[in-house]
N, C-alpha and C. Protein backbone atom coordinates (compact mmCIF):
# COMPACT_ATOMS: atom_id res chain seq x y z
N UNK A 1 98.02 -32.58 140.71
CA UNK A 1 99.40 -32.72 140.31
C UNK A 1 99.61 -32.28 138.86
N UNK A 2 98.50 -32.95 137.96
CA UNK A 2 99.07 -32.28 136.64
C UNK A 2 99.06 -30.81 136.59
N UNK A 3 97.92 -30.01 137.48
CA UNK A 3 97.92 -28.43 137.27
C UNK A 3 99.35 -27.81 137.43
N UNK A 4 100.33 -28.47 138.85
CA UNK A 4 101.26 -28.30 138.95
C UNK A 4 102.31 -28.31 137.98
N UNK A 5 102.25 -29.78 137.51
CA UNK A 5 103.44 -30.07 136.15
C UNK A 5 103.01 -29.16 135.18
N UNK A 6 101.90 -28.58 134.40
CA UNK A 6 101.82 -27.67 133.41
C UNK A 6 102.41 -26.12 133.65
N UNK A 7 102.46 -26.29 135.21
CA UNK A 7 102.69 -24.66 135.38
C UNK A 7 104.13 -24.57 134.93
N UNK A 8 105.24 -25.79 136.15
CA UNK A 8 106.20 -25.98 135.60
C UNK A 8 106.59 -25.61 134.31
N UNK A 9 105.83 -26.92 133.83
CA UNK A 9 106.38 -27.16 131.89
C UNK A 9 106.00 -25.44 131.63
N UNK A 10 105.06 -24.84 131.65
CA UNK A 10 104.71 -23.05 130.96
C UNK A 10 105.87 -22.64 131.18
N UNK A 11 106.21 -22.66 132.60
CA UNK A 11 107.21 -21.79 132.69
C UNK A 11 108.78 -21.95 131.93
N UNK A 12 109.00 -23.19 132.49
CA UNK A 12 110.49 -23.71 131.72
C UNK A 12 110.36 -24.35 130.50
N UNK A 13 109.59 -24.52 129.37
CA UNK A 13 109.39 -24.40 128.35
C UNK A 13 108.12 -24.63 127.27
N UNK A 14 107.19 -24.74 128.04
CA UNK A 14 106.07 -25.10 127.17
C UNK A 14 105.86 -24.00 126.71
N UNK A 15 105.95 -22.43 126.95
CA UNK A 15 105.95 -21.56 126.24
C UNK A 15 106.53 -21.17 125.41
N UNK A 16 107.71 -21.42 125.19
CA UNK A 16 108.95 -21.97 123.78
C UNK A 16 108.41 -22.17 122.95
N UNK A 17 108.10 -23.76 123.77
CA UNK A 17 107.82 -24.34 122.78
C UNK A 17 106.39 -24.01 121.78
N UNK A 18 105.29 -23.98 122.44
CA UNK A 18 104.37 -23.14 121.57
C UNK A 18 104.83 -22.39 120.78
N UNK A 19 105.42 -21.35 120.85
CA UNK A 19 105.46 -19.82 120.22
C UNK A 19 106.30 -20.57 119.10
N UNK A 20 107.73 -21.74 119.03
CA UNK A 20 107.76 -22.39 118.04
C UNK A 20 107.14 -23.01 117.25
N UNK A 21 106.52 -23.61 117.33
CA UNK A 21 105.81 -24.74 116.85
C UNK A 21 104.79 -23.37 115.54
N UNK A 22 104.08 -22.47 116.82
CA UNK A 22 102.99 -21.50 116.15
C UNK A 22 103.58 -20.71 115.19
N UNK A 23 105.19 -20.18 114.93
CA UNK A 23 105.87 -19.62 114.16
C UNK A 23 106.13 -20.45 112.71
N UNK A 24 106.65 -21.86 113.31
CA UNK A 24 106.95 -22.25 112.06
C UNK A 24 105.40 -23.27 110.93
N UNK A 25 104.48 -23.13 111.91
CA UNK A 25 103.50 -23.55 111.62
C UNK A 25 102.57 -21.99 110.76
N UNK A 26 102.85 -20.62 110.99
CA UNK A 26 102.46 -20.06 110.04
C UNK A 26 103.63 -19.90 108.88
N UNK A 27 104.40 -20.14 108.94
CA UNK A 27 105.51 -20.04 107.88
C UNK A 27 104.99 -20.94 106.97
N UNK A 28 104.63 -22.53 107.32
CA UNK A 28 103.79 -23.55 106.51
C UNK A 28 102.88 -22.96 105.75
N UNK A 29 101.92 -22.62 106.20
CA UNK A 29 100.42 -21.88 105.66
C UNK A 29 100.63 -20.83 105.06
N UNK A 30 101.94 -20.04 104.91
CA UNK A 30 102.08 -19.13 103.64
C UNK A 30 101.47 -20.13 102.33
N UNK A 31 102.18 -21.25 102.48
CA UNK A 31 101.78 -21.67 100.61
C UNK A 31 100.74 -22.86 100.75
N UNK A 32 100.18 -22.66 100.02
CA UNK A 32 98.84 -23.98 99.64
C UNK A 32 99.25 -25.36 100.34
N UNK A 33 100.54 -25.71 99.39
CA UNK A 33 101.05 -27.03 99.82
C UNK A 33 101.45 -27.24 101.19
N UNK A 34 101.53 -26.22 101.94
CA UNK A 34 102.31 -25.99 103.20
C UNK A 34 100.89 -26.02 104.53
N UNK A 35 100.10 -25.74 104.11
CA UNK A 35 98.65 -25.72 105.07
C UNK A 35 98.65 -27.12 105.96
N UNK A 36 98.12 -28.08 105.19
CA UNK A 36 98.14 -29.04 106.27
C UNK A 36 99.28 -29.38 107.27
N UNK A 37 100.16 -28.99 106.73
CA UNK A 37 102.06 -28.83 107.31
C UNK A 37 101.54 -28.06 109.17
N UNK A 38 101.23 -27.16 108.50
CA UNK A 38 100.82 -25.88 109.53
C UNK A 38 99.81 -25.94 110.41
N UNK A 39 98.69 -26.88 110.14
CA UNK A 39 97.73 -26.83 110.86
C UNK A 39 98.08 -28.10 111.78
N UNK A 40 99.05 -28.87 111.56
CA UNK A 40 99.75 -29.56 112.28
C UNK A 40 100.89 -29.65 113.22
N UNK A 41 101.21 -28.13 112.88
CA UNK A 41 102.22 -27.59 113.66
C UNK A 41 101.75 -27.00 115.04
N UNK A 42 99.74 -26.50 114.23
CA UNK A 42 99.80 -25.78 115.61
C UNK A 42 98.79 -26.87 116.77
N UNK A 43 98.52 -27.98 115.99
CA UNK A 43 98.35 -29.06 117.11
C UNK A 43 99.11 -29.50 117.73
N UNK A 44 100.28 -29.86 117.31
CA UNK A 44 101.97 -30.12 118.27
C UNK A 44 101.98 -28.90 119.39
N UNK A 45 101.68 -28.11 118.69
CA UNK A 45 101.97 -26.29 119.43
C UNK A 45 101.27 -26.58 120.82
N UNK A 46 99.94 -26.81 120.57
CA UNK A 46 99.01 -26.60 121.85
C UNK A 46 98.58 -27.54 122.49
N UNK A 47 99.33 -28.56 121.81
CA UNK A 47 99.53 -30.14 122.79
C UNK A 47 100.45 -29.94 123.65
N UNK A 48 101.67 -29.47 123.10
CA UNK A 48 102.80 -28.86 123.73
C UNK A 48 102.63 -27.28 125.10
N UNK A 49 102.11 -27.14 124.66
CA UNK A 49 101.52 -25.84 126.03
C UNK A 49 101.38 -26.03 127.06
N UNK A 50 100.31 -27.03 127.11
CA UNK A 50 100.41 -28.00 128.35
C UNK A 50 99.77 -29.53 128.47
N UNK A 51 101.25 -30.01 128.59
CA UNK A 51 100.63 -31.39 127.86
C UNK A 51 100.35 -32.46 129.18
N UNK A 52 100.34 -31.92 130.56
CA UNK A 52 99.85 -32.75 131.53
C UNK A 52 98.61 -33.16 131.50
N UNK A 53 97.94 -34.46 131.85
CA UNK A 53 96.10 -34.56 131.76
C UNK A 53 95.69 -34.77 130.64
N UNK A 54 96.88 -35.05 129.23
CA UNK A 54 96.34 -35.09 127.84
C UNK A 54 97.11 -36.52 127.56
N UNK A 55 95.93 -36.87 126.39
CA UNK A 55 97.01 -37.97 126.25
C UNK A 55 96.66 -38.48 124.38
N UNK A 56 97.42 -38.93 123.51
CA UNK A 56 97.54 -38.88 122.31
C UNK A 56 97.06 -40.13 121.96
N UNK A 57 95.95 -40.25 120.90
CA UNK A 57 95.43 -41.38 120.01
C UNK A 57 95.80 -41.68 118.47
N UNK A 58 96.80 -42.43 118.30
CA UNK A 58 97.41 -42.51 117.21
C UNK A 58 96.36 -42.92 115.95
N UNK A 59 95.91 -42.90 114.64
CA UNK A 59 94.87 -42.50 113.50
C UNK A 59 95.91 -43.93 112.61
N UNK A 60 94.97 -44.92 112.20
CA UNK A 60 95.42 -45.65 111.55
C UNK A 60 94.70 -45.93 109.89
N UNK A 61 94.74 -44.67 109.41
CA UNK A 61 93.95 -44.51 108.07
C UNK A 61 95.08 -44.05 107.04
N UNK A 62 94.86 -44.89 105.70
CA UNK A 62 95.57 -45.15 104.72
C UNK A 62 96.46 -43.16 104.15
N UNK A 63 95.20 -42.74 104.60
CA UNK A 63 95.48 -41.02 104.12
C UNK A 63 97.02 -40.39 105.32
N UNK A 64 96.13 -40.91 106.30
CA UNK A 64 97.07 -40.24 107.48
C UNK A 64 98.44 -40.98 107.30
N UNK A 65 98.97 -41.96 106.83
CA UNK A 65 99.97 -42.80 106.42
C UNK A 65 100.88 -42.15 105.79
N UNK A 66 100.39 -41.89 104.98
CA UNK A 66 100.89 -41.03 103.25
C UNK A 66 101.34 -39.63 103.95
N UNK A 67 100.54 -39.19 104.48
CA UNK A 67 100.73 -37.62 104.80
C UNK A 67 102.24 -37.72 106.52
N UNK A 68 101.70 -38.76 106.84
CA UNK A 68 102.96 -38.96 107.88
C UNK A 68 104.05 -39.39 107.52
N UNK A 69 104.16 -40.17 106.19
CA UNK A 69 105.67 -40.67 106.24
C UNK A 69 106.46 -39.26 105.27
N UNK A 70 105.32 -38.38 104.65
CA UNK A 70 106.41 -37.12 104.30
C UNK A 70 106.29 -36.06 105.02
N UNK A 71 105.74 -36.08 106.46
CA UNK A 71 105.97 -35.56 107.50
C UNK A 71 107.05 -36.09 108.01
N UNK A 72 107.67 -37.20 108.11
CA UNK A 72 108.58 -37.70 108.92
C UNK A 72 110.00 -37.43 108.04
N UNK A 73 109.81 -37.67 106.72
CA UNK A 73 111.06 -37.20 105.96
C UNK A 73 111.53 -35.96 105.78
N UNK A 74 110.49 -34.84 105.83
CA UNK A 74 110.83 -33.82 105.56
C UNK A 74 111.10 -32.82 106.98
N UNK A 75 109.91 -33.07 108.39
CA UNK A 75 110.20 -32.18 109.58
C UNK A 75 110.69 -33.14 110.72
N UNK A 76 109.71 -34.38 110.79
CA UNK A 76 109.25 -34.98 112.12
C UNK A 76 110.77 -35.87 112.69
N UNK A 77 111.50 -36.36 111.86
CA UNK A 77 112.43 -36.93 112.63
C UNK A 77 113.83 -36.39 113.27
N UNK A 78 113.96 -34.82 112.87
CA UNK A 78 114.74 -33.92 113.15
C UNK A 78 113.57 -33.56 114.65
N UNK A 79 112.89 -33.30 114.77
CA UNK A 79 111.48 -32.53 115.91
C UNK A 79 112.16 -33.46 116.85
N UNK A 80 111.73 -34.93 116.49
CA UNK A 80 111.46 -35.86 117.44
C UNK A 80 113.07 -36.53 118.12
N UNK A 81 114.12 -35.70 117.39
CA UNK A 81 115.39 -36.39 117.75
C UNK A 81 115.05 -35.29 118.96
N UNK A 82 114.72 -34.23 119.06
CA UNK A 82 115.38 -33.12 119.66
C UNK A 82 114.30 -32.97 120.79
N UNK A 83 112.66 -32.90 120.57
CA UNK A 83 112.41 -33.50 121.76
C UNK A 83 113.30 -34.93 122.84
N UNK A 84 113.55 -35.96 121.69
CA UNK A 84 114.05 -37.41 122.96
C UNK A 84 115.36 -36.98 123.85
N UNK A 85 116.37 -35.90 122.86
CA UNK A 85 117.29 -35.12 123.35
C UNK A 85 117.00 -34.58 125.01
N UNK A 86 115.95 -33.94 124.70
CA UNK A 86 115.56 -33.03 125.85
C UNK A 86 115.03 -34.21 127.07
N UNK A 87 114.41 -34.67 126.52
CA UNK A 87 113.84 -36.09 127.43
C UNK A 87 115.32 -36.76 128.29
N UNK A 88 115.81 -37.41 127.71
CA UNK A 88 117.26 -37.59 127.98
C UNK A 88 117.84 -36.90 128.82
N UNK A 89 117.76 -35.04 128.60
CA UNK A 89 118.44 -34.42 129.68
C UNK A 89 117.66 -34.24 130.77
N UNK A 90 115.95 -34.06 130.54
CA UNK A 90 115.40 -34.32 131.36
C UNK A 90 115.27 -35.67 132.68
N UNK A 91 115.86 -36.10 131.87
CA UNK A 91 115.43 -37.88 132.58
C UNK A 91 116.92 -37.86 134.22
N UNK A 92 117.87 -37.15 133.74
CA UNK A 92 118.89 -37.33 134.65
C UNK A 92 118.64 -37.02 136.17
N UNK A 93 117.67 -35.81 136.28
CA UNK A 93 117.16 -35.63 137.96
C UNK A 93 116.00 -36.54 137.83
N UNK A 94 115.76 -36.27 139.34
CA UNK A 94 114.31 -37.56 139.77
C UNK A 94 113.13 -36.61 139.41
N UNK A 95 113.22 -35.33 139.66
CA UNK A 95 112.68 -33.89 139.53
C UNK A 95 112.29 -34.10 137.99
N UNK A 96 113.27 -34.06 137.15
CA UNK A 96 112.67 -34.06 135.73
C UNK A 96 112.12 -35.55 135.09
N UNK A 97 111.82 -36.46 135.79
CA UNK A 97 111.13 -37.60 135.42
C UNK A 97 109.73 -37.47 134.42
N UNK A 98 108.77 -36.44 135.32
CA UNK A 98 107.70 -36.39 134.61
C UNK A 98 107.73 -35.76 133.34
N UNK A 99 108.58 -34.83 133.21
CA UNK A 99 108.49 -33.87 132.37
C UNK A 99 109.39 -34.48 130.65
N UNK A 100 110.58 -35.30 131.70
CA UNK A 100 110.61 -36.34 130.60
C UNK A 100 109.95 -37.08 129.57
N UNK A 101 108.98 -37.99 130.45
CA UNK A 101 107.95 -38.21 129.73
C UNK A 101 106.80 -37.72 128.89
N UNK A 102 106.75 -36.04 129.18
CA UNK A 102 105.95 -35.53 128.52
C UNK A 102 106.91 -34.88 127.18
N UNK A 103 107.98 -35.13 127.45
CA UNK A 103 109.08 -35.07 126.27
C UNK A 103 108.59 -36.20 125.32
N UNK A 104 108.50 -37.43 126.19
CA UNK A 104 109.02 -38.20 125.12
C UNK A 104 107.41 -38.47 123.92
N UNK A 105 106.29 -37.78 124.63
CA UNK A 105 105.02 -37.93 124.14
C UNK A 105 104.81 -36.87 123.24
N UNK A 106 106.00 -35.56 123.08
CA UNK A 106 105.97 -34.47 122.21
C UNK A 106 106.74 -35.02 121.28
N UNK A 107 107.37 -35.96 121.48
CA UNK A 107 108.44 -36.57 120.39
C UNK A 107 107.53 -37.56 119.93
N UNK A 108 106.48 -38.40 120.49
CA UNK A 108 105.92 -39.16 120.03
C UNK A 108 104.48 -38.53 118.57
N UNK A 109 104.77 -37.72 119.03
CA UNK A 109 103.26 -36.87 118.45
C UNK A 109 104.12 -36.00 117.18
N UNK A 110 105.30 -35.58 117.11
CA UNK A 110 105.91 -34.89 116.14
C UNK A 110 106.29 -36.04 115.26
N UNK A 111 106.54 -37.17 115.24
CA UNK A 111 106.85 -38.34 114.50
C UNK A 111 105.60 -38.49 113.30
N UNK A 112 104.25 -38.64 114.21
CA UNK A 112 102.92 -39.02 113.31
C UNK A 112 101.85 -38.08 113.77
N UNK A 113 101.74 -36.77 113.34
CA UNK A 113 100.93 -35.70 113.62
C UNK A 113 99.50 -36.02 113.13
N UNK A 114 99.70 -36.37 111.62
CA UNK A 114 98.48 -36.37 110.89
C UNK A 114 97.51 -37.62 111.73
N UNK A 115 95.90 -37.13 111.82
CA UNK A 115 95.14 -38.12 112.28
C UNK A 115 94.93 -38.46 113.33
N UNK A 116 96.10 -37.64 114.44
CA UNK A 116 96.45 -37.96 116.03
C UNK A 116 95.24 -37.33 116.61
N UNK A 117 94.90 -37.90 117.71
CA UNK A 117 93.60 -36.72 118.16
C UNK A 117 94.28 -37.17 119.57
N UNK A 118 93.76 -35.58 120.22
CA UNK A 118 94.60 -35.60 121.83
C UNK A 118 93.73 -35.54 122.25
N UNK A 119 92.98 -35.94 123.61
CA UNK A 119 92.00 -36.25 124.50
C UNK A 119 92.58 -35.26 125.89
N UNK A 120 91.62 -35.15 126.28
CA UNK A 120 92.34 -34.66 127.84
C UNK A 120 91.31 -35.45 128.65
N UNK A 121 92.25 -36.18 129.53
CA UNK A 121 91.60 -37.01 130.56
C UNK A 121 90.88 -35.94 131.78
């Protein structure tokens, strides 16, 4: 079933969404200060590709703190309105249930990037 839901998600937007995430994540890595920005963009990116069978471990270290709450002021809570957005429109068929949820886990992961490690079950 998840091979199924990823094909889905590729088709109707996990490929979007990558190619976003990977765009504005080298735009980051133009400047020094912008690197870790970027190398976090392109973990969202390829979490986002296909995010069926994966699942996110939130990092509870004093560094990853610091680096997430000016992730959250400066990109993550604009990301994460607009993933729950999509979730939301997703959520209205019975059809987009799952995919919802894998909304709401791209919104969960754009909130606190730094430190997250994704597993695939």
């Amino acid at each position: 079933m998840k091979t199924l839901g990823n094909i889905i998600w590729f088709l109707f937007g996990g490929l979007w969404s990558w190619l976003s995430w990977t765009f504005v994540g080298l735009l980051l890595c133009i400047t020094v200060i912008g690197i870790p920005f970027g190398v976090q963009c392109f973990k969202i990116g390829n979490f986002g590709l296909f995010p069926f069978g994966k699942r996110i471990e939130a990092s509870t270290s004093i560094g990853s703190l610091f680096l997430n709450l000016i992730w959250i002021l400066i990109f993550g809570w604009e990301l994460a309105l607009l993933h729950l957005f999509s979730a939301f429109l997703l959520a209205i068929t019975i059809i987009g249930l799952p995919f919802a949820a894998q909304s709401v886990k791209m919104a969960g992961i754009s909130l606190f990037p730094f430190g997250a490690k994704i597993h695939v079950d």
